[in-house]
PDB file of N, CA and C in Angstrom:
ATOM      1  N   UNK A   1     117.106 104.019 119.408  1.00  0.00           N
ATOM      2  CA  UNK A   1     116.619 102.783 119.995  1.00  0.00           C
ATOM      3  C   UNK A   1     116.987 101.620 119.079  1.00  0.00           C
ATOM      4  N   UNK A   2     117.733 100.751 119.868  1.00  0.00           N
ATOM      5  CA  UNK A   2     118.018  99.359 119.044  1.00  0.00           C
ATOM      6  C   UNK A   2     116.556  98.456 118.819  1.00  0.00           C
ATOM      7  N   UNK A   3     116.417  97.959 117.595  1.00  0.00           N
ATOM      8  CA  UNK A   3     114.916  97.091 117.421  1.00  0.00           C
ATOM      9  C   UNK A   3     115.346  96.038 118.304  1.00  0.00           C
ATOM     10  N   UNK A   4     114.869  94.785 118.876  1.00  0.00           N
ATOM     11  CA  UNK A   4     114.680  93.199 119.299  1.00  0.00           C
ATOM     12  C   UNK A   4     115.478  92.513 118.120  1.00  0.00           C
ATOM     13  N   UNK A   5     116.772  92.115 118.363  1.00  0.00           N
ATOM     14  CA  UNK A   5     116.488  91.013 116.960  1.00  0.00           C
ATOM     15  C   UNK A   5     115.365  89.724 116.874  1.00  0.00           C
ATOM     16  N   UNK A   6     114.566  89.689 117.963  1.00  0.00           N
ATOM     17  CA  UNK A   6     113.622  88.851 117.719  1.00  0.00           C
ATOM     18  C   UNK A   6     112.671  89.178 116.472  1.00  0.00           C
ATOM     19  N   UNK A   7     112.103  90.640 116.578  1.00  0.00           N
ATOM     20  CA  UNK A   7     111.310  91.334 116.192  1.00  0.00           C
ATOM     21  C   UNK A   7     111.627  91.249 114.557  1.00  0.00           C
ATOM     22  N   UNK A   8     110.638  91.172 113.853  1.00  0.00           N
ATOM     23  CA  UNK A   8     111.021  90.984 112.069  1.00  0.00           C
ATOM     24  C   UNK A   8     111.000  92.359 111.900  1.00  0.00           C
ATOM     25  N   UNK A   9     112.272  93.316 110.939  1.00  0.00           N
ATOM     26  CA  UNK A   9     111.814  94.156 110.475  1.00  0.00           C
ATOM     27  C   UNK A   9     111.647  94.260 108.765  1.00  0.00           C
ATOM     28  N   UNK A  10     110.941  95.063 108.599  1.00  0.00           N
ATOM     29  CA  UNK A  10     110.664  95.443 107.217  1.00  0.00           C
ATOM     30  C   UNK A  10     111.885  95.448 106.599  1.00  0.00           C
ATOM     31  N   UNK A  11     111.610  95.020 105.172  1.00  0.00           N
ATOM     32  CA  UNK A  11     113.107  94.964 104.102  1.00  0.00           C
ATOM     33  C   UNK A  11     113.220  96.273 103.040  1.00  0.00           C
ATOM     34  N   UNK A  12     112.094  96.629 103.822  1.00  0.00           N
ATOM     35  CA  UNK A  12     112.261  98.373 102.558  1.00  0.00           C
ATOM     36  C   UNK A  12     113.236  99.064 102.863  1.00  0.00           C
ATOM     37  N   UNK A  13     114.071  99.714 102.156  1.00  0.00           N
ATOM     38  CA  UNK A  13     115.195 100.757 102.173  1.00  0.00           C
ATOM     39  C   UNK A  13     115.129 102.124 103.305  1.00  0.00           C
ATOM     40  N   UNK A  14     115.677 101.376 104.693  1.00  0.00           N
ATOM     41  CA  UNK A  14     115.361 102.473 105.427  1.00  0.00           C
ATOM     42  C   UNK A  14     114.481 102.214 106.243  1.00  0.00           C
ATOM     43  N   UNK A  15     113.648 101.474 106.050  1.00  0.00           N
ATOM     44  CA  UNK A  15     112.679 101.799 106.952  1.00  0.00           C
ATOM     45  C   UNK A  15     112.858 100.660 108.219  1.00  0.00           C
ATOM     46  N   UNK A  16     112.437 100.809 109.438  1.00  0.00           N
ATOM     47  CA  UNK A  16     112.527  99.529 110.586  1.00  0.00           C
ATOM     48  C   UNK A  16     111.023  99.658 111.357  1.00  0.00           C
ATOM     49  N   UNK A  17     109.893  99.601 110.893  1.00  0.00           N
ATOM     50  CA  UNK A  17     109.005  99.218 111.106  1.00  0.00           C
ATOM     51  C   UNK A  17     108.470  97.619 111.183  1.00  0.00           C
ATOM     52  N   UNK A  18     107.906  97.268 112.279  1.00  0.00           N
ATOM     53  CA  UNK A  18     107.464  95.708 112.211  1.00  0.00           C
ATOM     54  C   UNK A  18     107.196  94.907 111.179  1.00  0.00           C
ATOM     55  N   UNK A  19     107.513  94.267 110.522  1.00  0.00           N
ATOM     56  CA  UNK A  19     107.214  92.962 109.555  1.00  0.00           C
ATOM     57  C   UNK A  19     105.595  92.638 109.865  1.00  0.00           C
ATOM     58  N   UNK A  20     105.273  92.902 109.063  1.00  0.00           N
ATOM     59  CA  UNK A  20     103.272  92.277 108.871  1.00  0.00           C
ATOM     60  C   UNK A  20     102.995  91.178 107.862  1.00  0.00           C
ATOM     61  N   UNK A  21     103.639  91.023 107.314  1.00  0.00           N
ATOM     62  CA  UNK A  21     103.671  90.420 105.730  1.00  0.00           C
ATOM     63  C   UNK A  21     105.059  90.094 105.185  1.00  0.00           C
ATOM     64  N   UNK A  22     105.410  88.676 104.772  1.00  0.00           N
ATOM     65  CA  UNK A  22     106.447  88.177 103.664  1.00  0.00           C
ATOM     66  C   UNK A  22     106.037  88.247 102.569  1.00  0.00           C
ATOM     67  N   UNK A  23     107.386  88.492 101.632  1.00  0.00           N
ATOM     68  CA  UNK A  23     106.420  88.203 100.479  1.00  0.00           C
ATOM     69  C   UNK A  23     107.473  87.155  99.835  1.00  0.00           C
ATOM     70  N   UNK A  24     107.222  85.568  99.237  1.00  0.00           N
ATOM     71  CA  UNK A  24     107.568  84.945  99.004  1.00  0.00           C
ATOM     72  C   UNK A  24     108.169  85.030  97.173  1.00  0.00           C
ATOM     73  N   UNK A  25     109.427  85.104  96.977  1.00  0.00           N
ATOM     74  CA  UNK A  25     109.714  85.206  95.598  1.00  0.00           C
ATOM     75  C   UNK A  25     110.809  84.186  95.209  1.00  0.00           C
ATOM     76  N   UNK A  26     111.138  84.250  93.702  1.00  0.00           N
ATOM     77  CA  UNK A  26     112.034  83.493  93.490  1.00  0.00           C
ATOM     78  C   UNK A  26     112.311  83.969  91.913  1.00  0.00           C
ATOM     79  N   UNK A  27     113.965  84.106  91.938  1.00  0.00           N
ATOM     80  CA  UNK A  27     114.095  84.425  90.313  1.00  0.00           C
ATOM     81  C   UNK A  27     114.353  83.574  89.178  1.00  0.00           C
ATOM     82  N   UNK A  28     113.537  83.064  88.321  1.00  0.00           N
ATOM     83  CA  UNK A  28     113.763  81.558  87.475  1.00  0.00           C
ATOM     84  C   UNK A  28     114.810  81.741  87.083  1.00  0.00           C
ATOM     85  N   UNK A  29     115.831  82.791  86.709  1.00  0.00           N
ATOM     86  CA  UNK A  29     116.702  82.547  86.083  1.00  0.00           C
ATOM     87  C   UNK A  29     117.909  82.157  87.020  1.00  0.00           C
ATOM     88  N   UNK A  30     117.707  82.205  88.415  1.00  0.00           N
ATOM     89  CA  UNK A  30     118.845  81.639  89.353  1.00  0.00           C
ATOM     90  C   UNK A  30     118.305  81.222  90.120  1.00  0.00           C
ATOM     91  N   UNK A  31     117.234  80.793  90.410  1.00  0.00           N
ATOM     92  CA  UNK A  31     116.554  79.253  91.530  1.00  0.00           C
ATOM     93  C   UNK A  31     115.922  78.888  90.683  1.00  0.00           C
ATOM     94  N   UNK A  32     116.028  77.531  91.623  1.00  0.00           N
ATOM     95  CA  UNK A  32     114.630  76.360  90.956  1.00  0.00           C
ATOM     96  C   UNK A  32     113.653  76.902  91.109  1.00  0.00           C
ATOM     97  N   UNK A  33     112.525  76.310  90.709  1.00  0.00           N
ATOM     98  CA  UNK A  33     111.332  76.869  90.904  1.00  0.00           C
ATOM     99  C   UNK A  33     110.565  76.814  92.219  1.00  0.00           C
ATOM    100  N   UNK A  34     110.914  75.545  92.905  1.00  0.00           N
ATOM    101  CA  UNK A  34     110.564  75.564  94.030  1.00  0.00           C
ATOM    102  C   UNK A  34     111.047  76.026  95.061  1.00  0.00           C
ATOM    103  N   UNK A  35     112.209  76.630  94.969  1.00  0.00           N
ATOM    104  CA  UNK A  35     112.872  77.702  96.295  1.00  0.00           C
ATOM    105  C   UNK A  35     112.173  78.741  95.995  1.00  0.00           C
ATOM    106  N   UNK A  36     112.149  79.630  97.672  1.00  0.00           N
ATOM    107  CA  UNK A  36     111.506  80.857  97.898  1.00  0.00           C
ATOM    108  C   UNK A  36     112.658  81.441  98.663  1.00  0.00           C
ATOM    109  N   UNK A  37     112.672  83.212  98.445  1.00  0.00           N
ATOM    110  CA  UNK A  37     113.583  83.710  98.892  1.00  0.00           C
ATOM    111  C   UNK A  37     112.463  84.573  99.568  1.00  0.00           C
ATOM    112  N   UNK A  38     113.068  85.351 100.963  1.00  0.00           N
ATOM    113  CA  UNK A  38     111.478  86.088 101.570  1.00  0.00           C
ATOM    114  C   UNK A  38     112.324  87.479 101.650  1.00  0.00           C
ATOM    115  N   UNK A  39     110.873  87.851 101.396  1.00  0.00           N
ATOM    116  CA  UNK A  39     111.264  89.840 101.898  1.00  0.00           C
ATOM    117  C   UNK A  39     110.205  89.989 103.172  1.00  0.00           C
ATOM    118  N   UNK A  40     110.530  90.536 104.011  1.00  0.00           N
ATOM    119  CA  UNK A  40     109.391  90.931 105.075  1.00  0.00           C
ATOM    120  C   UNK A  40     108.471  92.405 104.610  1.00  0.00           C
ATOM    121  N   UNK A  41     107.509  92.845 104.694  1.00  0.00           N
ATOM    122  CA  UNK A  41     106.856  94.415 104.311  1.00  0.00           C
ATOM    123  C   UNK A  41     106.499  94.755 105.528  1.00  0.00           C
ATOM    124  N   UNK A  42     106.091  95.877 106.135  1.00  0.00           N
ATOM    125  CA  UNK A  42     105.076  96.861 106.858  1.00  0.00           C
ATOM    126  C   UNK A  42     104.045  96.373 106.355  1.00  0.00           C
ATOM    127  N   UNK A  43     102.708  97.342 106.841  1.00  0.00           N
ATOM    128  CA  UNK A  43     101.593  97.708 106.398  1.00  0.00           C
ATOM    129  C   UNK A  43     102.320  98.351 105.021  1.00  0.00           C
ATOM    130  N   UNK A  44     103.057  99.249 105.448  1.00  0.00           N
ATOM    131  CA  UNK A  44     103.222 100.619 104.584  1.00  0.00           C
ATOM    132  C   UNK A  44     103.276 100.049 103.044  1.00  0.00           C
ATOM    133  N   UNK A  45     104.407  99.387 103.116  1.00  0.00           N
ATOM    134  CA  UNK A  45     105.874  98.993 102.281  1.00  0.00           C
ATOM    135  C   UNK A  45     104.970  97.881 101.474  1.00  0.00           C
ATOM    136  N   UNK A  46     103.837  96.654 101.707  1.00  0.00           N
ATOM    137  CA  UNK A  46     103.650  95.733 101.535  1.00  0.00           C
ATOM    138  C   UNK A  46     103.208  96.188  99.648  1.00  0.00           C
ATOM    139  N   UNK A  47     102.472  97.010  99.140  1.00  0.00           N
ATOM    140  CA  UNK A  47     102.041  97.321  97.932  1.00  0.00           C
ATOM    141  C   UNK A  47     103.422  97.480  97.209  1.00  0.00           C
ATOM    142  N   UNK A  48     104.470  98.793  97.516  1.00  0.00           N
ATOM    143  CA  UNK A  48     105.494  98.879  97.115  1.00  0.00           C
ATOM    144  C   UNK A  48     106.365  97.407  96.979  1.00  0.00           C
ATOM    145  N   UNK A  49     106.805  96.445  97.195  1.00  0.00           N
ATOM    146  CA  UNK A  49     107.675  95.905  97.535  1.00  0.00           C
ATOM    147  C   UNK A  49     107.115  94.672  96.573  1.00  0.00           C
ATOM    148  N   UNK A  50     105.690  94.483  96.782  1.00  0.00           N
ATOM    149  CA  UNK A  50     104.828  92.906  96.108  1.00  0.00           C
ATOM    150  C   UNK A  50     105.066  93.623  94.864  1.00  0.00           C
ATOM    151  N   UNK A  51     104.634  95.033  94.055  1.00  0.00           N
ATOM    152  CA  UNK A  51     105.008  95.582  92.604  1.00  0.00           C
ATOM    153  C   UNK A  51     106.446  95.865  92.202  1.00  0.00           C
ATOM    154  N   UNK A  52     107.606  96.037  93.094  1.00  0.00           N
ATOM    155  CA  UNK A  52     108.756  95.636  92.584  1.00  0.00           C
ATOM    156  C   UNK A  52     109.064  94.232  91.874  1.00  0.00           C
ATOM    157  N   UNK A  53     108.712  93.519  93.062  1.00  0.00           N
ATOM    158  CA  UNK A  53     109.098  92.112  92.517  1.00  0.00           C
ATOM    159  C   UNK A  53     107.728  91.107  91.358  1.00  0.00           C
ATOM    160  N   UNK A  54     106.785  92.231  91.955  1.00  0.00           N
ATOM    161  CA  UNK A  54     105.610  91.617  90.810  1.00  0.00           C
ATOM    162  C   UNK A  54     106.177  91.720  89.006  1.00  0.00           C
ATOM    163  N   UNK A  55     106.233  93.201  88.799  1.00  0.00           N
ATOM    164  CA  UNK A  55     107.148  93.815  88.045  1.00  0.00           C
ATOM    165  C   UNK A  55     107.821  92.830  86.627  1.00  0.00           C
ATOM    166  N   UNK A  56     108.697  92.366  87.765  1.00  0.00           N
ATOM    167  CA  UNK A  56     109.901  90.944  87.421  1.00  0.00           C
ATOM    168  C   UNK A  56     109.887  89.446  86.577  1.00  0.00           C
ATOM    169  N   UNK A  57     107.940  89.893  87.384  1.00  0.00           N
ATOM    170  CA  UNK A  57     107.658  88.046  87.073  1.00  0.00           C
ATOM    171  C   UNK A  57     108.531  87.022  88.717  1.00  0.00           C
ATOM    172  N   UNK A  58     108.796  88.228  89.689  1.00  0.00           N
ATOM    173  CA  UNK A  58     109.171  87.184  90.792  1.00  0.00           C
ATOM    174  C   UNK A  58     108.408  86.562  92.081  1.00  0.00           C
ATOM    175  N   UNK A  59     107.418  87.335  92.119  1.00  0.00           N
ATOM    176  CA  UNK A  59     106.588  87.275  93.078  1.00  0.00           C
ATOM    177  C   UNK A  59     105.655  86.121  92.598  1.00  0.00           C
ATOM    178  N   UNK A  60     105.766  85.508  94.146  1.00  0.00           N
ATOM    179  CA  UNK A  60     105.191  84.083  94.556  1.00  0.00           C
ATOM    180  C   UNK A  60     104.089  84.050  95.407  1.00  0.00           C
ATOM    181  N   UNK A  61     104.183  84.822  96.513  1.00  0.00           N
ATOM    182  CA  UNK A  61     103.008  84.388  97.520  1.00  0.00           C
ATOM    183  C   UNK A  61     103.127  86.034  98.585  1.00  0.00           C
ATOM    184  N   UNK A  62     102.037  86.585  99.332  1.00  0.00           N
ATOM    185  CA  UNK A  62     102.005  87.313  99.716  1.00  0.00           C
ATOM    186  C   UNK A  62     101.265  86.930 101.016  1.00  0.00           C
ATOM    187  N   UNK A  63     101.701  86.684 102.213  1.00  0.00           N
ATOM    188  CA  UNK A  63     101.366  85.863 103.599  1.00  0.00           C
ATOM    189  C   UNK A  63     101.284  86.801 104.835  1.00  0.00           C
ATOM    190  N   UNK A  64     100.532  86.834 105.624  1.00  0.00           N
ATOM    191  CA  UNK A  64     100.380  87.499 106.663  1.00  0.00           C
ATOM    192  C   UNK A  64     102.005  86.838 107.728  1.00  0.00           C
ATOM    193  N   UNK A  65     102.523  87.689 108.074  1.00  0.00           N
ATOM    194  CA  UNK A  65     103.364  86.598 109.135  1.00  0.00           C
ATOM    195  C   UNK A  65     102.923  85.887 109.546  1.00  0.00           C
ATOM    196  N   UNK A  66     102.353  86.119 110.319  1.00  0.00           N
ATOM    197  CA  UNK A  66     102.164  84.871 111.336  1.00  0.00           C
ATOM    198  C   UNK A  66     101.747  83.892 110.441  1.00  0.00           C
ATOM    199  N   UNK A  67     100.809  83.791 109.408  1.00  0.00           N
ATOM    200  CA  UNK A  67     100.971  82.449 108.892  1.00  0.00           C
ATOM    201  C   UNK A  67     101.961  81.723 108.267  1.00  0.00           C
ATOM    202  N   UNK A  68     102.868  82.651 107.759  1.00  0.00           N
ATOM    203  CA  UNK A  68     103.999  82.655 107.415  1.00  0.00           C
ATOM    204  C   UNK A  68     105.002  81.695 108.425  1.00  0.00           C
ATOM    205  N   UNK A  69     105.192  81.982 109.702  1.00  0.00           N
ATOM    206  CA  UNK A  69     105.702  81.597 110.825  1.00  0.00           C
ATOM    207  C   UNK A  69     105.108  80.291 111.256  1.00  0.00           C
ATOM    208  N   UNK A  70     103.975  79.726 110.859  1.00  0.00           N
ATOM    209  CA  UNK A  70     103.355  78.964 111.291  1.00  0.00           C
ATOM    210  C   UNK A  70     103.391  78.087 110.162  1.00  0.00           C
ATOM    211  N   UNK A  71     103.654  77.891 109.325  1.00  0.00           N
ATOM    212  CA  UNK A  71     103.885  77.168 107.999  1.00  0.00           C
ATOM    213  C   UNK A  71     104.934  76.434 108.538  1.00  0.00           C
ATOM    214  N   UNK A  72     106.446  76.916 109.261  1.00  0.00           N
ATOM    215  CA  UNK A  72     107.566  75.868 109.576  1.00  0.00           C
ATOM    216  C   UNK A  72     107.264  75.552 110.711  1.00  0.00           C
ATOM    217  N   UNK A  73     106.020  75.444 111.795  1.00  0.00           N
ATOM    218  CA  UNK A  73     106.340  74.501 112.994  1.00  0.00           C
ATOM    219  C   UNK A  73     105.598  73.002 112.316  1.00  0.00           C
TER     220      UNK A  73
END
């Protein structure tokens, strides 16, 4: 089954489960500080994915989509 490209999917390796959560990051050593680069999570994926980039020192913000989505209208 092809997903919707409407539909957000998850950025975990493999997986194509619905997007529930962005997680907003940015790496100081190659953006400004005020750019955000986004990863989408699952339910599943959302712990895994915020401690990769937590990890780093890259992690910025952790947003439900939809508020996420609702931030650019």
């Amino acid at each position: 089954m092809v997903p919707d490209p409407e539909t957000p999917i998850c950025s975990a390796k493999g997986c194509r489960a619905t997007a529930a959560w962005v997680l907003a990051w940015n790496n100081p050593k190659v953006h400004t500080p005020e750019r955000r680069k986004t990863w989408l999570a699952c339910e599943e994926h959302r712990e895994h994915l915020s401690q990769f980039l937590g990890v780093r020192g890259f992690l910025k913000d952790v947003v439900p989509f939809g508020e996420w989505e609702a931030r650019d209208v």
